[in-house]
C-alpha atoms as a PDB file:
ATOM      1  CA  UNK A   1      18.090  -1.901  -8.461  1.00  0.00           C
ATOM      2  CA  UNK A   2      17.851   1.981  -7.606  1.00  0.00           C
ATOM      3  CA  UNK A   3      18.319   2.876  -4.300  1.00  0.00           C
ATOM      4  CA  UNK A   4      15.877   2.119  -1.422  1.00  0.00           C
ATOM      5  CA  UNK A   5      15.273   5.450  -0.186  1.00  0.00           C
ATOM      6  CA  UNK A   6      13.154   5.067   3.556  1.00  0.00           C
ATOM      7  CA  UNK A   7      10.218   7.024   4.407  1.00  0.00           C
ATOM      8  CA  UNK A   8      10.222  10.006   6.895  1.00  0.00           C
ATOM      9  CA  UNK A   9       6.841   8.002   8.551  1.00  0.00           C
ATOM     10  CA  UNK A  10       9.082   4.692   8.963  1.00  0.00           C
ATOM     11  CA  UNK A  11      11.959   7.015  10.370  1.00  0.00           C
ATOM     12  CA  UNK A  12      10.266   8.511  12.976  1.00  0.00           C
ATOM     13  CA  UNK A  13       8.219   4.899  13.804  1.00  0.00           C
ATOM     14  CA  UNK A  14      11.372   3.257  13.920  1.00  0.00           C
ATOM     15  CA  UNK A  15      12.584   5.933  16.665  1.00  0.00           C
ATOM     16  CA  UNK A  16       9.159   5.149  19.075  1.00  0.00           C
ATOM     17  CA  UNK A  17       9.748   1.642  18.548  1.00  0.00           C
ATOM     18  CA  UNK A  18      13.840   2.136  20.065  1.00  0.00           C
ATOM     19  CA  UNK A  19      13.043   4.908  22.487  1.00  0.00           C
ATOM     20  CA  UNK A  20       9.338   4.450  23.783  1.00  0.00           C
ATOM     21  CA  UNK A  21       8.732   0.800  23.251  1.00  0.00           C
ATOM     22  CA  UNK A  22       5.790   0.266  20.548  1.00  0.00           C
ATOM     23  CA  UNK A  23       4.748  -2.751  19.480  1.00  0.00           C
ATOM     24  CA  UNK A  24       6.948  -3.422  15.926  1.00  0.00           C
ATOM     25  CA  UNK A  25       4.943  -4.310  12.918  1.00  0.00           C
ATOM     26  CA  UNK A  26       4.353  -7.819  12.199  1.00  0.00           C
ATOM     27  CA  UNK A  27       7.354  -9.471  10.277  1.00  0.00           C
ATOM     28  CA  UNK A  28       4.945 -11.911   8.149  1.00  0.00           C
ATOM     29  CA  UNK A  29       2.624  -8.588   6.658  1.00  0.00           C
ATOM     30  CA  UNK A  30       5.782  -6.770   4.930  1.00  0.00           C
ATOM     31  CA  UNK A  31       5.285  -6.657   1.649  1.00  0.00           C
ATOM     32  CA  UNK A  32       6.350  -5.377  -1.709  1.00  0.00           C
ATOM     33  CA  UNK A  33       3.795  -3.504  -3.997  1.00  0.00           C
ATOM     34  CA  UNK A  34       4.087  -1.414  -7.348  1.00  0.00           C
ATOM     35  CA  UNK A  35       3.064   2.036  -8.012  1.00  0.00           C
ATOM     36  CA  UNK A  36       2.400   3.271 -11.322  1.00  0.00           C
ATOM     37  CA  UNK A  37       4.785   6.328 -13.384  1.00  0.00           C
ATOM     38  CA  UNK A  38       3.383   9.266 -11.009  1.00  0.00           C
ATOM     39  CA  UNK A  39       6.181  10.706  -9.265  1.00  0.00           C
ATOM     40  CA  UNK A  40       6.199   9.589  -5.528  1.00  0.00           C
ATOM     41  CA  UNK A  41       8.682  10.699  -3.171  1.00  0.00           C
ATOM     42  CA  UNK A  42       9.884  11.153   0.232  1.00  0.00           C
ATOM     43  CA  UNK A  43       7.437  13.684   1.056  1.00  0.00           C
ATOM     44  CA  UNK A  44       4.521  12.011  -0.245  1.00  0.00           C
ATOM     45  CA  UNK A  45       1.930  10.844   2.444  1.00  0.00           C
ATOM     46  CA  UNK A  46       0.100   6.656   2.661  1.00  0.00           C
ATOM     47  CA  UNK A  47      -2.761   7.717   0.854  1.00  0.00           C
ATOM     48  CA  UNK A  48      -0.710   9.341  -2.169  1.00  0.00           C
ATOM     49  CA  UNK A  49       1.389   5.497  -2.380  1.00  0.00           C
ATOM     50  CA  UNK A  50      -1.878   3.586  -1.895  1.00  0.00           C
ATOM     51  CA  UNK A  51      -3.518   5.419  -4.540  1.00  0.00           C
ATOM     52  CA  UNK A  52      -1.248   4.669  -7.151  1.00  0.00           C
ATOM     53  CA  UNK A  53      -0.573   1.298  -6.740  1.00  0.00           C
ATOM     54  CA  UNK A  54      -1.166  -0.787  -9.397  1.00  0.00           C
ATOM     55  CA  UNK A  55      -4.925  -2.017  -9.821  1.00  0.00           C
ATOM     56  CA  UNK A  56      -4.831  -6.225  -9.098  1.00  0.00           C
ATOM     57  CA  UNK A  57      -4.952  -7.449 -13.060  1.00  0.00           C
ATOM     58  CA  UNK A  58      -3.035  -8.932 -14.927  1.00  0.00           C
ATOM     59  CA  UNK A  59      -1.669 -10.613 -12.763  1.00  0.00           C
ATOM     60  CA  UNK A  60      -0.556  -8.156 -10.082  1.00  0.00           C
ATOM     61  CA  UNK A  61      -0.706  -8.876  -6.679  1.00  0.00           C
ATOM     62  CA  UNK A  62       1.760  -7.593  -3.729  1.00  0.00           C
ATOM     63  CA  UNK A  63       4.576  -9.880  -2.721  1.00  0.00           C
ATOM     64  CA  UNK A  64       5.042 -10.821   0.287  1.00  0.00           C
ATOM     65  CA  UNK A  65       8.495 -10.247   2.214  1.00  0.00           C
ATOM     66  CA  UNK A  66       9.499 -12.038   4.682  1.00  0.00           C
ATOM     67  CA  UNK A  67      12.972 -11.228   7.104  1.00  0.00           C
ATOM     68  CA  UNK A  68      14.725 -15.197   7.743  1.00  0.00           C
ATOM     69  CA  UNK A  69      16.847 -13.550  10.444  1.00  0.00           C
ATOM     70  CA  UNK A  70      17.817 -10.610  11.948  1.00  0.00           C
ATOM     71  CA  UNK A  71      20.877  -9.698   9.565  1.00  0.00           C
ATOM     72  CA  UNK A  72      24.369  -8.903  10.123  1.00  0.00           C
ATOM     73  CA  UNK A  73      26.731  -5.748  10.346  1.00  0.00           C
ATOM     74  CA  UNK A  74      29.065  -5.427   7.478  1.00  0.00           C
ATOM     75  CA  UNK A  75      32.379  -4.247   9.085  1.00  0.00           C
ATOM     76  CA  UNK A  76      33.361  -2.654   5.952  1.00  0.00           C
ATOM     77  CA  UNK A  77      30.763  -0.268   5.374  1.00  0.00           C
ATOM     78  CA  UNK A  78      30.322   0.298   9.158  1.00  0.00           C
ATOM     79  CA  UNK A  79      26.243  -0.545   8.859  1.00  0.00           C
ATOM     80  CA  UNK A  80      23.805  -3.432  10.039  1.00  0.00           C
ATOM     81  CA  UNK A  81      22.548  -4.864   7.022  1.00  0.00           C
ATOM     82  CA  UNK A  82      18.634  -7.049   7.263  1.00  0.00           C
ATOM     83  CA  UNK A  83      18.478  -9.761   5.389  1.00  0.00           C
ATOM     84  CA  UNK A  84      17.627  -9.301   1.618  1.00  0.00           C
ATOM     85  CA  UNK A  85      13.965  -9.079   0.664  1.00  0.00           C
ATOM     86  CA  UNK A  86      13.164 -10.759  -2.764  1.00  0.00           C
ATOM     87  CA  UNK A  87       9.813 -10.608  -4.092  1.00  0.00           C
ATOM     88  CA  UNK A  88       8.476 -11.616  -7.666  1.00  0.00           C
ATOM     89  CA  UNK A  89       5.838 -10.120  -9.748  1.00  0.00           C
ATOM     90  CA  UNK A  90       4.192 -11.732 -12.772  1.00  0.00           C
ATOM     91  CA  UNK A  91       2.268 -10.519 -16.316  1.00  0.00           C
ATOM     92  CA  UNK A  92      -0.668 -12.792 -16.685  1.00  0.00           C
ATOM     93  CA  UNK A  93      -3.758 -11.601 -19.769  1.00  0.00           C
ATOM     94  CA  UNK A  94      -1.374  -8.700 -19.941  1.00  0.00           C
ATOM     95  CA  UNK A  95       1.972  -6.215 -19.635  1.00  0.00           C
ATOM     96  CA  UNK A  96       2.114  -4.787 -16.271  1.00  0.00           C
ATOM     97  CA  UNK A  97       3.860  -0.927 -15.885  1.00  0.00           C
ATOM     98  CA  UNK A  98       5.345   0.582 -12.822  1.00  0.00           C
ATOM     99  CA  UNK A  99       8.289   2.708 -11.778  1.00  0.00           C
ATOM    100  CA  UNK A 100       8.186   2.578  -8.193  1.00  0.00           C
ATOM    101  CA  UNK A 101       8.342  -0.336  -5.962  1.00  0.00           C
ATOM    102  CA  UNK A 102       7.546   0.360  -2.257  1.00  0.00           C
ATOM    103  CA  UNK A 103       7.778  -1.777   0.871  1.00  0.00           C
ATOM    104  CA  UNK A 104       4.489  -1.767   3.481  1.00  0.00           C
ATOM    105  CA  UNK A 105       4.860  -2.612   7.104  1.00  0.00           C
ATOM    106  CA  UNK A 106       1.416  -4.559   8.529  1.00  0.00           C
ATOM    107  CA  UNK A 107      -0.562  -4.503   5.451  1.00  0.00           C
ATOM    108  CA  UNK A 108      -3.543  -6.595   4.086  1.00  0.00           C
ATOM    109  CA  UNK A 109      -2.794  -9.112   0.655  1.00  0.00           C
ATOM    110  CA  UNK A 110      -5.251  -7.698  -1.059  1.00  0.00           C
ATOM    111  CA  UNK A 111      -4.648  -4.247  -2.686  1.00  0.00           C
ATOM    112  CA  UNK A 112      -8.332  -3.365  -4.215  1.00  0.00           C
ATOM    113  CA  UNK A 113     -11.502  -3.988  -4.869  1.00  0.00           C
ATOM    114  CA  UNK A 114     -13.510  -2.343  -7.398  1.00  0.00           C
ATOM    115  CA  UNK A 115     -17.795  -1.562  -7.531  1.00  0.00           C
ATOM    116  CA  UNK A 116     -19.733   0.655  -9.165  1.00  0.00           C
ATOM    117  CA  UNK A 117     -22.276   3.252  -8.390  1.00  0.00           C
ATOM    118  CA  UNK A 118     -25.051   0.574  -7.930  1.00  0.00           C
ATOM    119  CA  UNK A 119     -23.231  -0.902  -5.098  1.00  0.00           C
ATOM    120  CA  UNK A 120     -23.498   2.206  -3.135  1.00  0.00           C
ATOM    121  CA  UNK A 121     -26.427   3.179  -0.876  1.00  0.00           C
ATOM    122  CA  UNK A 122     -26.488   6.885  -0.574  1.00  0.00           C
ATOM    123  CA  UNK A 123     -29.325   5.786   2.211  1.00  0.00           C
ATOM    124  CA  UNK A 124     -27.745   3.795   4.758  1.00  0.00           C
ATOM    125  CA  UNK A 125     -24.496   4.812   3.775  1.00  0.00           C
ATOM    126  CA  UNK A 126     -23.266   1.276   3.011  1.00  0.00           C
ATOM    127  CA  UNK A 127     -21.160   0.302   0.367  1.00  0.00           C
ATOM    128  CA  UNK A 128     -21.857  -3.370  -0.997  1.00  0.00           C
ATOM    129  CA  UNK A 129     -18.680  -5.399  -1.989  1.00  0.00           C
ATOM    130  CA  UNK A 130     -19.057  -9.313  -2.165  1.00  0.00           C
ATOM    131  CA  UNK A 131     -17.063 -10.859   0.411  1.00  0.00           C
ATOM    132  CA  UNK A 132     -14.778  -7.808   0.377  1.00  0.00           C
ATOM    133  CA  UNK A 133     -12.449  -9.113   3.404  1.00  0.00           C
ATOM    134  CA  UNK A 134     -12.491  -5.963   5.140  1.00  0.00           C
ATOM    135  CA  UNK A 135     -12.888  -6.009   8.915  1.00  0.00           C
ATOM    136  CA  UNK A 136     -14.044  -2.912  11.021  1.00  0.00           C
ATOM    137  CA  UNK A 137     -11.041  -0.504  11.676  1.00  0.00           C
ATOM    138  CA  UNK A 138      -9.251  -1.445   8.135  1.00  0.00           C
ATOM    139  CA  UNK A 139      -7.956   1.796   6.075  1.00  0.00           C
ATOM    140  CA  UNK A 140      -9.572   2.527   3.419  1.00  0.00           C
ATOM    141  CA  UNK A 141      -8.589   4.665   0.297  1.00  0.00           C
ATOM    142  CA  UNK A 142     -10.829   5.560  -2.752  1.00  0.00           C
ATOM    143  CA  UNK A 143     -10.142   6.286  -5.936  1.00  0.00           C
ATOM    144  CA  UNK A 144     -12.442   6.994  -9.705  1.00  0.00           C
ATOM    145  CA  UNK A 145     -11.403   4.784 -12.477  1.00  0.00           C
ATOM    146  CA  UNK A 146     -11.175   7.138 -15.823  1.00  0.00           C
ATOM    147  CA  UNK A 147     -14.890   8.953 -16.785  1.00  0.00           C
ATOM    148  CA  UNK A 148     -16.273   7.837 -12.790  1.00  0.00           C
ATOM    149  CA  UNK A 149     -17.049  10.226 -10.169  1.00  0.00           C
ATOM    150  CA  UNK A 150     -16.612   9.168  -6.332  1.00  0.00           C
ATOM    151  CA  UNK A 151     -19.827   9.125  -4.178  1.00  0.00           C
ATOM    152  CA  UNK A 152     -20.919  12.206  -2.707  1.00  0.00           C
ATOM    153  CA  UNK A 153     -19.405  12.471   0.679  1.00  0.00           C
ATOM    154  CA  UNK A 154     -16.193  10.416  -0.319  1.00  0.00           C
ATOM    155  CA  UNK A 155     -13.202  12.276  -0.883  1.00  0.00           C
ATOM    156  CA  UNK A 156      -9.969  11.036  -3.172  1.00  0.00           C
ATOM    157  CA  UNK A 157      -6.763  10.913  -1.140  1.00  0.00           C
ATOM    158  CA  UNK A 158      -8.500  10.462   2.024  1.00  0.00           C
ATOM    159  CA  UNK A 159      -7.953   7.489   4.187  1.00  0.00           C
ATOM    160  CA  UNK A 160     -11.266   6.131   6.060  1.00  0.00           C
ATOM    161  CA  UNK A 161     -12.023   3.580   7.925  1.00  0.00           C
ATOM    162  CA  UNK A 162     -14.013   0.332   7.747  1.00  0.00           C
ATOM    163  CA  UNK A 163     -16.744  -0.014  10.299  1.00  0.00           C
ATOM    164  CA  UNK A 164     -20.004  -2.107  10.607  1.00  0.00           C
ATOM    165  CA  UNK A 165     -19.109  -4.281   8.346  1.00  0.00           C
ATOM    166  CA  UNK A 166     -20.973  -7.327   7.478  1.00  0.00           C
ATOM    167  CA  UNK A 167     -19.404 -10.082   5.065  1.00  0.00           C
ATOM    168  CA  UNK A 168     -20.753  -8.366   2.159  1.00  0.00           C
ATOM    169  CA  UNK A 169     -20.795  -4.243   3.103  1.00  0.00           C
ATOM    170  CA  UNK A 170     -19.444  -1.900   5.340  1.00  0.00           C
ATOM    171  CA  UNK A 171     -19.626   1.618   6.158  1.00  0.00           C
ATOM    172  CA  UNK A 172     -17.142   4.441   6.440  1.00  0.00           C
ATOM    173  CA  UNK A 173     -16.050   6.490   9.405  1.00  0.00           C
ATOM    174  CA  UNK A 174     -13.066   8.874   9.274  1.00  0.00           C
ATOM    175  CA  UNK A 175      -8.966   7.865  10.279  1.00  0.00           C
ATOM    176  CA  UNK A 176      -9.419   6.923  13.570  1.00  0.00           C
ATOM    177  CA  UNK A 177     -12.680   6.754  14.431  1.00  0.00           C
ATOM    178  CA  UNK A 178     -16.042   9.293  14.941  1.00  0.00           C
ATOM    179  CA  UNK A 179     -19.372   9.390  13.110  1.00  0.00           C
ATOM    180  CA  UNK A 180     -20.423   7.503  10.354  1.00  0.00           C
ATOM    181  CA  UNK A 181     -19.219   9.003   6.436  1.00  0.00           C
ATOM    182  CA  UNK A 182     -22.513  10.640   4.898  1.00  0.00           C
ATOM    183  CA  UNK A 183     -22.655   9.641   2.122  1.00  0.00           C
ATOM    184  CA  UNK A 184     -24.855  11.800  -0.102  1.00  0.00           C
ATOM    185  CA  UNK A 185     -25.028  10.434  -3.703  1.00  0.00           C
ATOM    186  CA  UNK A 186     -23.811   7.403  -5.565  1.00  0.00           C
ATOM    187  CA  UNK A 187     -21.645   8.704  -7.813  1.00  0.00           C
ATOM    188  CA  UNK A 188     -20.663   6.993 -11.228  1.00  0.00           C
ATOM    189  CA  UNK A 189     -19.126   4.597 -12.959  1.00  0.00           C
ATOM    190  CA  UNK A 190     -16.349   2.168 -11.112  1.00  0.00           C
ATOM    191  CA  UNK A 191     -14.564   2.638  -7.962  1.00  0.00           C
ATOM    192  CA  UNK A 192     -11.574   1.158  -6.480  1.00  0.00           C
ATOM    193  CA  UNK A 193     -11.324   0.907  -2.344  1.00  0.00           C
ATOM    194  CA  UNK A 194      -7.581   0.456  -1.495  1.00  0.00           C
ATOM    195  CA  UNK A 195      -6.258  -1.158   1.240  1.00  0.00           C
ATOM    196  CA  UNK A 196      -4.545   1.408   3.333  1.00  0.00           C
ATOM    197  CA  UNK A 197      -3.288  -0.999   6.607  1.00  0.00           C
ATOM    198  CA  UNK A 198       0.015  -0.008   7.736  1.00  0.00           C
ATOM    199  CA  UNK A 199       2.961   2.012   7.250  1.00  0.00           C
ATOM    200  CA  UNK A 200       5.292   2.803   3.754  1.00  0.00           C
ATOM    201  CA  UNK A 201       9.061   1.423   5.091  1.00  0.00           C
ATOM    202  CA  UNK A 202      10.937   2.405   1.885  1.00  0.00           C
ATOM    203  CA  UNK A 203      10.150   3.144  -1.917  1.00  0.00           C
ATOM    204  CA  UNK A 204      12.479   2.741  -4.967  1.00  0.00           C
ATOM    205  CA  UNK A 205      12.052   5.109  -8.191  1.00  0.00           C
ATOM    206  CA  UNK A 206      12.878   2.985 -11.710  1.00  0.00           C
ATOM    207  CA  UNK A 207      14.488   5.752 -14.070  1.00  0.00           C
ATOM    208  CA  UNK A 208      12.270   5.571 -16.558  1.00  0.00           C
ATOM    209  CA  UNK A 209       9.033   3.062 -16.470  1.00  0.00           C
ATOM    210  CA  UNK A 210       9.309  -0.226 -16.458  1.00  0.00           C
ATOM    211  CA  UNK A 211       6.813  -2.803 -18.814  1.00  0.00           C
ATOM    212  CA  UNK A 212       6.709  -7.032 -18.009  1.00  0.00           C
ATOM    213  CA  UNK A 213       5.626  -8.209 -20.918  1.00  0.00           C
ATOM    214  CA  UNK A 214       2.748 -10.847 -20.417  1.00  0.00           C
ATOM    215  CA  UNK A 215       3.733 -14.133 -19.607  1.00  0.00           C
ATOM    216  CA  UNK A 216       7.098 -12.607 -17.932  1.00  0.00           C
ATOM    217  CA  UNK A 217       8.542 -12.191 -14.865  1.00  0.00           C
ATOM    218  CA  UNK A 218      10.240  -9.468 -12.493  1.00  0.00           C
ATOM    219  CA  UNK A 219      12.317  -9.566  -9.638  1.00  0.00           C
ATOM    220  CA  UNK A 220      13.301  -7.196  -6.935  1.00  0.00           C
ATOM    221  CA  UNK A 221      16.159  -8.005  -4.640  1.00  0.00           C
ATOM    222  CA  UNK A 222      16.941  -5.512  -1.849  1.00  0.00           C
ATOM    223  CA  UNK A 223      19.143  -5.390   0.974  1.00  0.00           C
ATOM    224  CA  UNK A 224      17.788  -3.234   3.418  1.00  0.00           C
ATOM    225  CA  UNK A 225      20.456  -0.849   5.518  1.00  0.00           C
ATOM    226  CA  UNK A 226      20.064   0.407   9.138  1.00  0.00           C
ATOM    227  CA  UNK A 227      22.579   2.177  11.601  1.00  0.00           C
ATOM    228  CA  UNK A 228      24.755   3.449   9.037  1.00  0.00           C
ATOM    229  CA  UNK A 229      26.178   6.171  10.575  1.00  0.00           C
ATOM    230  CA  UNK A 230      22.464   8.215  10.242  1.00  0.00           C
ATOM    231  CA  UNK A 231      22.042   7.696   6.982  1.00  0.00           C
ATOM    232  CA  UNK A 232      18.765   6.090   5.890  1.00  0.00           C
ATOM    233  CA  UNK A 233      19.237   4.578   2.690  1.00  0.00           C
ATOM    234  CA  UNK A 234      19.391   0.750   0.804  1.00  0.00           C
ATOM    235  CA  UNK A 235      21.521   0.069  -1.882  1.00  0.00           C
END
């Protein structure tokens, strides 16, 4: 397991949470998700995680993490250590390929949803996506599958939000609110909306990528470390 290095966004929520009180994220919507071989890193914002997360087939799916109890401190390395996470990810009608794992903090199951160009209307600025889950104020990100071009209005690496949405559409309005996203063609081809809820906690980097075969398994245990004398890495 490489070393689970913690976001600078988790850092500094962590410190309002201590010092000024926030609300903390909900321990049952932690979970574990795969990226594919682009290089993320400390530096790298939500959106740039979200948008290269895996796409949910064969058999991908983020794992949930739950904490059992509030951990321990380990006298000998002078730090409180959580309890370990484990999560499980299975090939299923084919290999899956990642080399970063990374932890979310009040996120939503699903990961994506795909459409196409006809489920856009570049009139009412509605997107159509059959029972797509999504409730007003949900974080959006969009990406173009290979040969596709995003809707006209829609930018890549840009997280929206979800607002009037009905069981089977929605429309956009920008991160945190304001006027409705004009939407001003319908693009082509197929489209993924990623679910941007939350906060990235921590992310791992493989060394080189890793492939589960299908019909295989693979496992991630991780300790998480806090109060370790400022240092803000897992092992």
């Amino acid at each position: 397991m490489p070393t689970l290095i913690f976001t600078n966004a988790w850092v500094s929520q962590s410190a309002k949470i201590l010092f000024r009180g926030s609300t903390p994220p909900d321990t049952a919507k932690f979970r574990l998700a795969l990226a594919n071989t682009a290089s993320l890193g400390r530096t790298n914002s939500l959106a740039d995680f979200i948008s290269n997360e895996l796409l949910p087939t064969n058999g991908y799916a983020r794992a949930i993490a739950n904490f059992g109890s509030d951990g321990s401190y380990d006298t000998t390395d002078q730090r409180h250590e959580l309890p370990t996470i484990s999560a499980s990810f299975s090939a299923s009608g084919g290999s899956l390929q990642f080399q970063t794992a990374f932890l979310i903090a009040d996120s939503l199951a699903v990961s994506s949803k795909s459409f196409t160009n006809s489920n856009v209307n570049a009139t009412t600025d509605r997107i159509s996506i059959t029972a797509h889950g999504f409730i007003n104020g949900d974080k959006l990100v969009f990406t173009a599958d290979a040969l596709a071009t995003l809707p006209g209005g829609i930018t890549a690496g840009t997280i929206y939000q979800v607002a009037s949405a009905t069981t089977d559409d929605f429309q956009l309005q920008p991160n945190g609110g304001g006027s409705t996203v004009n939407i001003t063609d319908t693009g082509s081809g197929t489209f993924r909306a990623r679910s941007a809820n939350g906060i990235i906690v921590a992310y791992a980097v493989e060394s080189s990528p890793i492939t589960v075969p299908d019909g295989q398994g693979y496992s991630y245990q991780i300790p998480l470390v806090v109060l370790n004398s400022g240092y803000v890495t897992g092992s």
